[in-house]
Protein backbone atom coordinates (compact mmCIF):
# COMPACT_ATOMS: atom_id res chain seq x y z
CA UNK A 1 -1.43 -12.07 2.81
CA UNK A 2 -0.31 -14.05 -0.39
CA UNK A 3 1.16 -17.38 -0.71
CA UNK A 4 4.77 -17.34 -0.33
CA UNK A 5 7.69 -19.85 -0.45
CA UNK A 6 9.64 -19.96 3.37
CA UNK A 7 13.02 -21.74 3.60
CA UNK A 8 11.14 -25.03 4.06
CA UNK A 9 10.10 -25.35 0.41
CA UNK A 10 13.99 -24.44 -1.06
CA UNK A 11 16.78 -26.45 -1.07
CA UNK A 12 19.87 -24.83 -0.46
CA UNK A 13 23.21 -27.04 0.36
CA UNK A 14 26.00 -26.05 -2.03
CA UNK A 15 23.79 -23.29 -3.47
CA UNK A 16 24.63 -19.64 -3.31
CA UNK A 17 21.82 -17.90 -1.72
CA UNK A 18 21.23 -14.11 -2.03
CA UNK A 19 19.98 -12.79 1.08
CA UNK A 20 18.49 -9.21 1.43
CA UNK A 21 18.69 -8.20 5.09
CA UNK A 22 18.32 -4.54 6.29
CA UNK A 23 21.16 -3.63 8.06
CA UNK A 24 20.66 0.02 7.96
CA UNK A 25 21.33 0.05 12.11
CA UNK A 26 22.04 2.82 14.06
CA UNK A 27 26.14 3.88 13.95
CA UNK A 28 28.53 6.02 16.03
CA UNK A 29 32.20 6.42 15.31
CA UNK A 30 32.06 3.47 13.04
CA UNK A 31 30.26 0.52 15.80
CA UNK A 32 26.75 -0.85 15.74
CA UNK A 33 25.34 1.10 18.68
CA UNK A 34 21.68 -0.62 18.17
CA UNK A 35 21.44 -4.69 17.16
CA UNK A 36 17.96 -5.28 17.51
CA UNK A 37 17.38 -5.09 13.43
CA UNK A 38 20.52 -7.69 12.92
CA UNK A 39 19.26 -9.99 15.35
CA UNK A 40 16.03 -9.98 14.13
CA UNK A 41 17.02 -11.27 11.15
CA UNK A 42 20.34 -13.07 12.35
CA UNK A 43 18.23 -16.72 12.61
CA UNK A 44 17.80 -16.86 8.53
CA UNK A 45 21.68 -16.47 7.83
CA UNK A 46 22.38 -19.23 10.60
CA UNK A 47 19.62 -21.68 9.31
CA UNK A 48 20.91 -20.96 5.40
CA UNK A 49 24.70 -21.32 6.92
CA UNK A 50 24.08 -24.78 9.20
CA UNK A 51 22.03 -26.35 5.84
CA UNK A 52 24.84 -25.75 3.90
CA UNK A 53 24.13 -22.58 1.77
CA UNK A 54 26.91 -20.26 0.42
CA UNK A 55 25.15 -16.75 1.83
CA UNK A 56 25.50 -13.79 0.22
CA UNK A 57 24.01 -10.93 2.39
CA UNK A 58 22.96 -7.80 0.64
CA UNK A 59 21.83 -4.54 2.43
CA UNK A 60 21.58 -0.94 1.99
CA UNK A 61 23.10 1.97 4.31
CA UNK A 62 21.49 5.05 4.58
CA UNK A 63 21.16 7.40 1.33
CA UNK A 64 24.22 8.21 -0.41
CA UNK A 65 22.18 8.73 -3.46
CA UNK A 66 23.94 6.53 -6.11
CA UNK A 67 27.27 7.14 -5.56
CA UNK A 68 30.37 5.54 -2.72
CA UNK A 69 30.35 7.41 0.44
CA UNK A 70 32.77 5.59 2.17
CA UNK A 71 31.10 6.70 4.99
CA UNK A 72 28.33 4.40 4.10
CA UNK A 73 29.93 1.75 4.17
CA UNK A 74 28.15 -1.09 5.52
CA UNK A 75 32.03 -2.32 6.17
CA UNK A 76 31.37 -2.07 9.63
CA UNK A 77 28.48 -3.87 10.01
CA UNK A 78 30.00 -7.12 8.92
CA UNK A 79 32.17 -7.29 12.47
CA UNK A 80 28.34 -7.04 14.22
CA UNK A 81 26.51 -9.64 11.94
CA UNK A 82 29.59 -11.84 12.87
CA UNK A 83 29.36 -10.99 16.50
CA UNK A 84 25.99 -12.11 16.43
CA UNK A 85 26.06 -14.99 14.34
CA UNK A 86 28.65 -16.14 16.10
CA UNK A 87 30.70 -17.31 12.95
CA UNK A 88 33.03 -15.22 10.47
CA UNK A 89 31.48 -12.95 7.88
CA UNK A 90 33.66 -11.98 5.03
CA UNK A 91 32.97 -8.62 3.22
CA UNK A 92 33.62 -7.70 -0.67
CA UNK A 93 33.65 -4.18 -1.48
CA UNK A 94 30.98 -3.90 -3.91
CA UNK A 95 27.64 -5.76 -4.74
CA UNK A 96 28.08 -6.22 -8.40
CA UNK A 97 31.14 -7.08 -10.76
CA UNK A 98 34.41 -8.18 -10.61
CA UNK A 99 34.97 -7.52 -6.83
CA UNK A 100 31.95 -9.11 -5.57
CA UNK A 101 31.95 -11.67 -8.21
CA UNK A 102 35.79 -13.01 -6.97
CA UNK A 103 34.44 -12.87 -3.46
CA UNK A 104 31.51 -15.61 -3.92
CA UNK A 105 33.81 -17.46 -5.95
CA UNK A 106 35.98 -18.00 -2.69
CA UNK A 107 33.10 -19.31 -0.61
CA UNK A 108 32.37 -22.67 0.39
CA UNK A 109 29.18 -24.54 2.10
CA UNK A 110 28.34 -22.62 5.11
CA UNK A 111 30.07 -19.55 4.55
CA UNK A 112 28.56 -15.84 5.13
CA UNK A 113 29.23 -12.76 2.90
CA UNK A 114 28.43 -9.49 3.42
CA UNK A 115 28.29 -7.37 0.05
CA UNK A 116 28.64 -3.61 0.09
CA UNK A 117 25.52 -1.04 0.15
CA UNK A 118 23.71 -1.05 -2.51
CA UNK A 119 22.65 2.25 -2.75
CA UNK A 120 26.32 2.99 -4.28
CA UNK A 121 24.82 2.16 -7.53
CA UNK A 122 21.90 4.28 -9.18
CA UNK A 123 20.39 1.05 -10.50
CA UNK A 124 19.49 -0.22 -7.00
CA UNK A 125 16.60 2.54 -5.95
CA UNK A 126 15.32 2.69 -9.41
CA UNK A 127 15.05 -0.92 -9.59
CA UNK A 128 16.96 -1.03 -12.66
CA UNK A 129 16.62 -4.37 -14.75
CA UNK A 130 20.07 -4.54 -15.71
CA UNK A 131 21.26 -3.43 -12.57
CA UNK A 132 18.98 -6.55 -10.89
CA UNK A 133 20.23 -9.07 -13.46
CA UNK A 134 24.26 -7.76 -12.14
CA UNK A 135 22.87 -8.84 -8.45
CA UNK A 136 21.43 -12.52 -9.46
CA UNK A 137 24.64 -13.37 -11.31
CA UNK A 138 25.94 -13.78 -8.13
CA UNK A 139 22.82 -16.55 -6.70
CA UNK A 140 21.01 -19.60 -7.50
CA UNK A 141 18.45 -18.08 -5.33
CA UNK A 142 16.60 -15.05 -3.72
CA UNK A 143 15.61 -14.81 -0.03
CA UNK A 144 14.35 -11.75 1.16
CA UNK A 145 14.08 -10.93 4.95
CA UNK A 146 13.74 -7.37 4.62
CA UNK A 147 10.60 -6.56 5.70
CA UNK A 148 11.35 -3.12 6.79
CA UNK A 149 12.79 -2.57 3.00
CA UNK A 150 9.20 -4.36 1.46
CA UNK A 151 7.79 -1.27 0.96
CA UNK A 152 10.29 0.10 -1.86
CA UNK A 153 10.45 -1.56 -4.96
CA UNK A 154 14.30 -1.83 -5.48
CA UNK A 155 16.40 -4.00 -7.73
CA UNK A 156 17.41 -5.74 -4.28
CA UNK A 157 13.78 -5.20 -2.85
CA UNK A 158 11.41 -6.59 -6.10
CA UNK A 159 13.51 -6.82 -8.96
CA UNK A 160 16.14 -9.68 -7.64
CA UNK A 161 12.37 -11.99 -6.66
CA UNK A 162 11.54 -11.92 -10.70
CA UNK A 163 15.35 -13.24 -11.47
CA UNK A 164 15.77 -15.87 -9.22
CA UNK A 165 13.49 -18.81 -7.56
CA UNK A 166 12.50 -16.63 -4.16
CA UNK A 167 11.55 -17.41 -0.51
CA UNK A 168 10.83 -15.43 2.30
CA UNK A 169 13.20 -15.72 5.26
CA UNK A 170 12.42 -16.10 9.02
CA UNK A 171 11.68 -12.86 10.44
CA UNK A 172 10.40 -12.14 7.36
CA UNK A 173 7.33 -15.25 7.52
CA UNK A 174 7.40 -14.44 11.24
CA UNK A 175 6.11 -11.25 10.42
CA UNK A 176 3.72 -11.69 7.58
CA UNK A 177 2.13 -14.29 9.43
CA UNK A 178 1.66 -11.81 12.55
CA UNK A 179 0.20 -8.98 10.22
CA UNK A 180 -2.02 -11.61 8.64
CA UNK A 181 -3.53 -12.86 12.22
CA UNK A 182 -3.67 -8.86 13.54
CA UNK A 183 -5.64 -7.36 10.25
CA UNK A 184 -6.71 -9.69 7.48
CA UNK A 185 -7.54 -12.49 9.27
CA UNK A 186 -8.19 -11.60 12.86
CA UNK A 187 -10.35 -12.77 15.68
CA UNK A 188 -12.60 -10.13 16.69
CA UNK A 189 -13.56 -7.96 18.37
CA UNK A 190 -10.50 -6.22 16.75
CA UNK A 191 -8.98 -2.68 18.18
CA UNK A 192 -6.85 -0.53 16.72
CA UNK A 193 -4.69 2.00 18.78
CA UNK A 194 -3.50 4.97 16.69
CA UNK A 195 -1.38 7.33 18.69
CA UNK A 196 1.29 10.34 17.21
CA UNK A 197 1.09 14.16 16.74
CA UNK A 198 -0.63 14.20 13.30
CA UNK A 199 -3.58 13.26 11.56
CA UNK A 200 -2.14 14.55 8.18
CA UNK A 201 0.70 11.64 7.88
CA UNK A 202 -1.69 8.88 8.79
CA UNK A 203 -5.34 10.30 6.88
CA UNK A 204 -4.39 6.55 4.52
CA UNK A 205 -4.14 4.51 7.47
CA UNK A 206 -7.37 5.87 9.69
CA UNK A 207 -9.81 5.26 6.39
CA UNK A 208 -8.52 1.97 6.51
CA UNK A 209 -8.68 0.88 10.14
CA UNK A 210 -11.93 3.06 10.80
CA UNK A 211 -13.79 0.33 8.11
CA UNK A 212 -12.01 -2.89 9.36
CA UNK A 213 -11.98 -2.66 13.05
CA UNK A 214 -14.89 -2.56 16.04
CA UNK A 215 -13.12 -0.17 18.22
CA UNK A 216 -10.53 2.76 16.70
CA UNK A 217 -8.88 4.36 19.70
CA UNK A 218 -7.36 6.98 18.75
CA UNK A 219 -4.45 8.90 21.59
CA UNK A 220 -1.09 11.34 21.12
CA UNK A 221 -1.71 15.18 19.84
CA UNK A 222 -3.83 14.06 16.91
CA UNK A 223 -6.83 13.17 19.22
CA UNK A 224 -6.51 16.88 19.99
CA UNK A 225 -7.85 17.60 16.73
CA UNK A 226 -10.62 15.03 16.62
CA UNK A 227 -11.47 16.99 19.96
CA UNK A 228 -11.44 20.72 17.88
CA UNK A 229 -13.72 18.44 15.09
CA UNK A 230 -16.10 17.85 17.92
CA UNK A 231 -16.66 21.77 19.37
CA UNK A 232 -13.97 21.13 22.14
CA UNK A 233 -12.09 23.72 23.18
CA UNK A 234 -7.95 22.62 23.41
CA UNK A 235 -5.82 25.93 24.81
CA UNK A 236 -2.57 25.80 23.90
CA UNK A 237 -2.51 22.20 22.59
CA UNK A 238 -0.82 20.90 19.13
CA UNK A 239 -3.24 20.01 16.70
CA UNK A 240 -3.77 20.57 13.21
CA UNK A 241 -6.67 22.99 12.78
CA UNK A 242 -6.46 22.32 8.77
CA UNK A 243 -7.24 18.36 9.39
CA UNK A 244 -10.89 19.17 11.59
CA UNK A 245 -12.78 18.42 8.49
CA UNK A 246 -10.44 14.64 7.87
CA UNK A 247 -11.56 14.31 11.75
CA UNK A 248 -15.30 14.52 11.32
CA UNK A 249 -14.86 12.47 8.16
CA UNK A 250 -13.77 9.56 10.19
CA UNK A 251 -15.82 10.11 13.18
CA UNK A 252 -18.66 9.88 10.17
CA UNK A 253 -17.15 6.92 8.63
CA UNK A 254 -17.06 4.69 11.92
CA UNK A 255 -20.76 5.72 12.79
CA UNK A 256 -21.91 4.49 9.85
CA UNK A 257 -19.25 1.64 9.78
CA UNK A 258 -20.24 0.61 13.04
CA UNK A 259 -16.86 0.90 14.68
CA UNK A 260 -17.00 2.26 18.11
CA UNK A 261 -14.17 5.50 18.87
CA UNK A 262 -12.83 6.06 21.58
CA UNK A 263 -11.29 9.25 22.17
CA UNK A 264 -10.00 11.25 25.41
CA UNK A 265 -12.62 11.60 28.31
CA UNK A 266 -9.79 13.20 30.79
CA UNK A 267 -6.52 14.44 30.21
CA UNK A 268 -3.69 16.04 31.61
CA UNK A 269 -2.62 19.63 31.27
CA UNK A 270 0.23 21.60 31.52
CA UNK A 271 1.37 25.39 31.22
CA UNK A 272 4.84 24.55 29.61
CA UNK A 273 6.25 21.78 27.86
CA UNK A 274 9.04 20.03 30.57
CA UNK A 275 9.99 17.54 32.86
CA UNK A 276 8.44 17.40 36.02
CA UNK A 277 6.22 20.39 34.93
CA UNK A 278 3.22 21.55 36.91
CA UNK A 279 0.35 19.46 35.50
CA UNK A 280 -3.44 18.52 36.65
CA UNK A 281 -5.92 16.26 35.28
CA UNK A 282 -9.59 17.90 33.53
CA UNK A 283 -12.00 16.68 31.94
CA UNK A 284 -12.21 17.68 27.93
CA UNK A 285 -14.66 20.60 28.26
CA UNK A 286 -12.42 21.78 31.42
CA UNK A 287 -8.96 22.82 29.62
CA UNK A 288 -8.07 26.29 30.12
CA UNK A 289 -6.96 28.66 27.17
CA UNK A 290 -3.01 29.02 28.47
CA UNK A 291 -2.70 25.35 28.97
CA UNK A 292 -2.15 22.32 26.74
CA UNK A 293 -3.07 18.19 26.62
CA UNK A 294 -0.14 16.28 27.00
CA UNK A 295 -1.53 13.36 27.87
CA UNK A 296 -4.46 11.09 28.85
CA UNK A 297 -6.55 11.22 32.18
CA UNK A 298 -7.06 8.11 34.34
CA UNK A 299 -10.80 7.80 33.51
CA UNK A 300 -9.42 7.56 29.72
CA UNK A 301 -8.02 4.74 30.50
CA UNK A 302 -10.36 3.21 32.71
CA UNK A 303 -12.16 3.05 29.66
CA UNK A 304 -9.53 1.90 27.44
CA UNK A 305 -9.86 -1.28 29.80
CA UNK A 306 -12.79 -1.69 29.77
CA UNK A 307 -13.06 -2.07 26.23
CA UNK A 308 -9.58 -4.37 25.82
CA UNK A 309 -11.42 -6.64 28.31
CA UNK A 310 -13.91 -7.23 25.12
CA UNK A 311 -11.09 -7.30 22.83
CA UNK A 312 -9.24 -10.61 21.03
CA UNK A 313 -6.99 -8.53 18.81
CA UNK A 314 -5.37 -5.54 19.22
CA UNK A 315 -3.04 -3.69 16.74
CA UNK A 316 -1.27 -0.62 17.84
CA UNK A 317 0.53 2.30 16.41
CA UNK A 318 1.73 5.55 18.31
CA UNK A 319 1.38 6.62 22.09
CA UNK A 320 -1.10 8.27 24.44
CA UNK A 321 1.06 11.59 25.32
CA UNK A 322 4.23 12.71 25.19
CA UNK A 323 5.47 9.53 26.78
CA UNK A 324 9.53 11.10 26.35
CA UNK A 325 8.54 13.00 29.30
CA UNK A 326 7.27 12.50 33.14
CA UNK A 327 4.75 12.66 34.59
CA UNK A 328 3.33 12.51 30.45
CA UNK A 329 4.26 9.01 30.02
CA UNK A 330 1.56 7.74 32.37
CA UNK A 331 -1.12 7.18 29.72
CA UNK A 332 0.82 5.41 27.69
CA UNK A 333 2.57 2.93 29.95
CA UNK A 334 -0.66 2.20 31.49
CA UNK A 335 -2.28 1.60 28.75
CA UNK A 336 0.60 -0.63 27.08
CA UNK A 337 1.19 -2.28 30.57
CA UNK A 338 -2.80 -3.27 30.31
CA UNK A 339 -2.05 -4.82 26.77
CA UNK A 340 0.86 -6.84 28.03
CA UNK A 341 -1.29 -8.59 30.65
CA UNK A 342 -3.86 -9.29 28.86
CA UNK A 343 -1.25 -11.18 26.21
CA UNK A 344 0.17 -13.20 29.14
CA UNK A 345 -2.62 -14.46 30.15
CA UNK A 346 -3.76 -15.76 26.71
CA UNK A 347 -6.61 -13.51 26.13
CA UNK A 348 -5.24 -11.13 23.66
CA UNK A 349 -3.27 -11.05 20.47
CA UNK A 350 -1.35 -8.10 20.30
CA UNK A 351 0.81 -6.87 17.50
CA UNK A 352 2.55 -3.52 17.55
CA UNK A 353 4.96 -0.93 15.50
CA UNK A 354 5.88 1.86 13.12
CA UNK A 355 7.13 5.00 14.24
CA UNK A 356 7.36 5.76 17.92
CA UNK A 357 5.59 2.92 18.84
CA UNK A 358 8.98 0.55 19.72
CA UNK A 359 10.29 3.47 22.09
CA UNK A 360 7.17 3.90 23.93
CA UNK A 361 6.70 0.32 24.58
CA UNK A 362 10.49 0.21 25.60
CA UNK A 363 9.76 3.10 27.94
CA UNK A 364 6.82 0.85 29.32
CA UNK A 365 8.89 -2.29 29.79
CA UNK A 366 6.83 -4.12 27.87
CA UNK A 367 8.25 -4.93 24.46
CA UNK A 368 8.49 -8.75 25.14
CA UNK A 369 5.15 -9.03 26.58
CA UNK A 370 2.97 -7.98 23.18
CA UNK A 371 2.67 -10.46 20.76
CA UNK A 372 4.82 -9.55 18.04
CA UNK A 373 6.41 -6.00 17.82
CA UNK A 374 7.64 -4.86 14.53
CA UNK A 375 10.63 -2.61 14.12
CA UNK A 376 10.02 -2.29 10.29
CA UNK A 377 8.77 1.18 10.67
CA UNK A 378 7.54 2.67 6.83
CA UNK A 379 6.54 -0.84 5.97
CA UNK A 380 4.35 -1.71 8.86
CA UNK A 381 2.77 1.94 8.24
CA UNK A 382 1.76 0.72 4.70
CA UNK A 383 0.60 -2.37 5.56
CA UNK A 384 -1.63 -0.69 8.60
CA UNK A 385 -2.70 1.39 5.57
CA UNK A 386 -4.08 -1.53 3.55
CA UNK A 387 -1.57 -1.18 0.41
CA UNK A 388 0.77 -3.59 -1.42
CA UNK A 389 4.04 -3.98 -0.31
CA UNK A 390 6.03 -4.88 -4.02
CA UNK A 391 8.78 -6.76 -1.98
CA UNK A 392 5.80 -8.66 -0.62
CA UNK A 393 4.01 -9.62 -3.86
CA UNK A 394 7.29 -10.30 -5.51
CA UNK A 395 7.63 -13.05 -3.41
CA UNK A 396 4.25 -14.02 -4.30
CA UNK A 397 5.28 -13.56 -8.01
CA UNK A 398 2.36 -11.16 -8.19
């Protein structure tokens, strides 16, 4: 990862500091139904408030494509950033101009401001200069704890970091420093888990863990296809028939990489897609032509232990099976529970996310066990794929 200032190397009492948070939470009939994202990041706004800082938060909502939506309105959210800070949060109706200009004026030391979205300006997704210079007139300086936004290059993003002397915030460090330790830096042997229904969204991030890691397991309906690139026959089961050739690419790539992959030895079967459905366990070369996989077998993950019990670092991204669904969950809470332990007792660092990934270790109860689990989503994708994250480097003025 590149160097980076953190809140220890700014000084911030009577300053006004321009925080970028992503508050784009989950919303029904105008409440925060989902916190997680806001107390993530909740810790930088305190630490900024306690030393003194005037804090002006600035977020996107959702898409409303350049224009107000009032139903956008990240008015709402301010009542939950207060609820978890603990201390008011005052709210100005737009992030540029004479509104949100008076509205920092009225601050003192310690107090929190929530600007509106954004995205109700053009300038912020196009990462418009002028529209970035509108945002800094309102801070001394520029801390961005937005991971989950890192991988856009928005005036709010990237362009604000170039403006304004820059830090990273809390969950922001926490998290580069848990990527760095999990992929450019780790202690090996290193495995990567890489779960999901298709090879086709994640052909980036395979060629890039297939030539950094020593074991690429790979689980979910895309190992059916790896299975159809290696003369298996899969019934019924989802896979992408147009990807077999990507498959044997990267089955080529870790043999003469040297990275081990493991792929299905068992799985379980099914006639129909449904709860509490009919299932039994086969080996690969035993699936019938009306059934499908849904999940992995028990020798599957036999073997998954036995190779995590060789493991130091472990990244993981997408489930077994269709974990949404008994008795299909079994492969992946297994294998996530087996994880876990292996983190408790010091022998494993474990660092998880994108996509499904949260919900299936939610589903396995194990979420607090791993690590470090990241609910950034498209970011954590792009850094798993190896590429630059602009709200990253801008912090790194590179």
């Amino acid at each position: 990862m590149a160097d980076y200032k953190t809140l220890d190397d700014i000084e911030v009492r009577g300053k006004r500091v321009l925080v970028r948070l992503d508050l784009n939470v989950p919303m029904k009939d105008g409440k925060v139904t989902d916190a997680t994202r806001i107390e993530r990041q909740a810790p930088t706004v305190r630490e900024l408030s306690e030393k003194g800082a005037r804090v002006i938060v600035l977020s996107h909502f959702e898409r409303p494509g350049g224009k107000v939506v009032p139903e956008m309105s990240l008015k709402p959210v301010a009542a939950a950033l207060a609820e978890v800070l603990k201390r008011p949060v005052a709210f100005a109706d737009d992030c540029v101009g004479p509104v949100a200009e008076a509205a920092v004026d009225k601050l003192s030391d310690g107090d929190v401001l929530l600007l509106e979205n954004t995205r109700f300006h053009k300038g912020e997704e196009k990462n418009d200069p002028e529209f970035a210079k509108a945002l800094a007139a309102n801070g001394d300086i520029y801390v961005n704890d937005a991971f989950s936004a890192a991988h856009r290059a928005h005036a709010s993003t990237e362009g604000l970091a170039h403006l304004l002397p820059s830090a990273a915030g809390r969950s922001m460090e926490a998290e580069l420093s848990h990527l760095a330790k999990a992929l450019d830096k780790p202690e090996r042997p290193l495995m990567a888990v890489v779960g999901g229904a298709k090879i086709s969204s994640k052909i980036a991030l395979l060629e890039n863990l297939v030539a950094r890691v020593n074991v690429l397991v790979i689980g979910g309906a895309m190992a059916n296809t790896f299975l159809l690139a290696q003369g298996h026959a899969i019934g019924k089961s989802l896979a992408e028939k147009d990807q077999v050739e990507t498959a044997q690419r990267i089955l080529a790539k870790a043999e003469t990489g040297g990275a081990m992959v493991l792929l299905p030895s068992d799985v379980v079967v099914a006639r129909e897609f449904k709860a509490g459905a009919s299932s039994r366990i086969v080996g690969i070369a035993d699936v019938d032509e009306d059934e499908m996989i849904l999940d992995v077998g028990p020798r599957t993950i036999q073997a998954f232990g036995r190779q995590l019990d060789k493991t130091k670092t472990v990244v993981w991204n997408g489930p077994f099976g269709a974990f949404e669904i008994p008795p299909f969950d079994r492969g992946t809470t297994s294998a996530a529970k087996a994880v876990a332990e292996r983190t408790k007792d010091g022998k494993l660092l474990s660092v998880a996310g994108g996509g499904d990934t949260v919900a299936a270790l939610a589903h396995a109860g194990v979420v607090d066990d791993f690590t470090y689990v990241s609910t950034a989503g498209g970011a954590f994708l792009e850094w798993l794929e190896g590429r630059t994250l602009p709200g990253v480097a801008a912090l790194a003025g590179k």
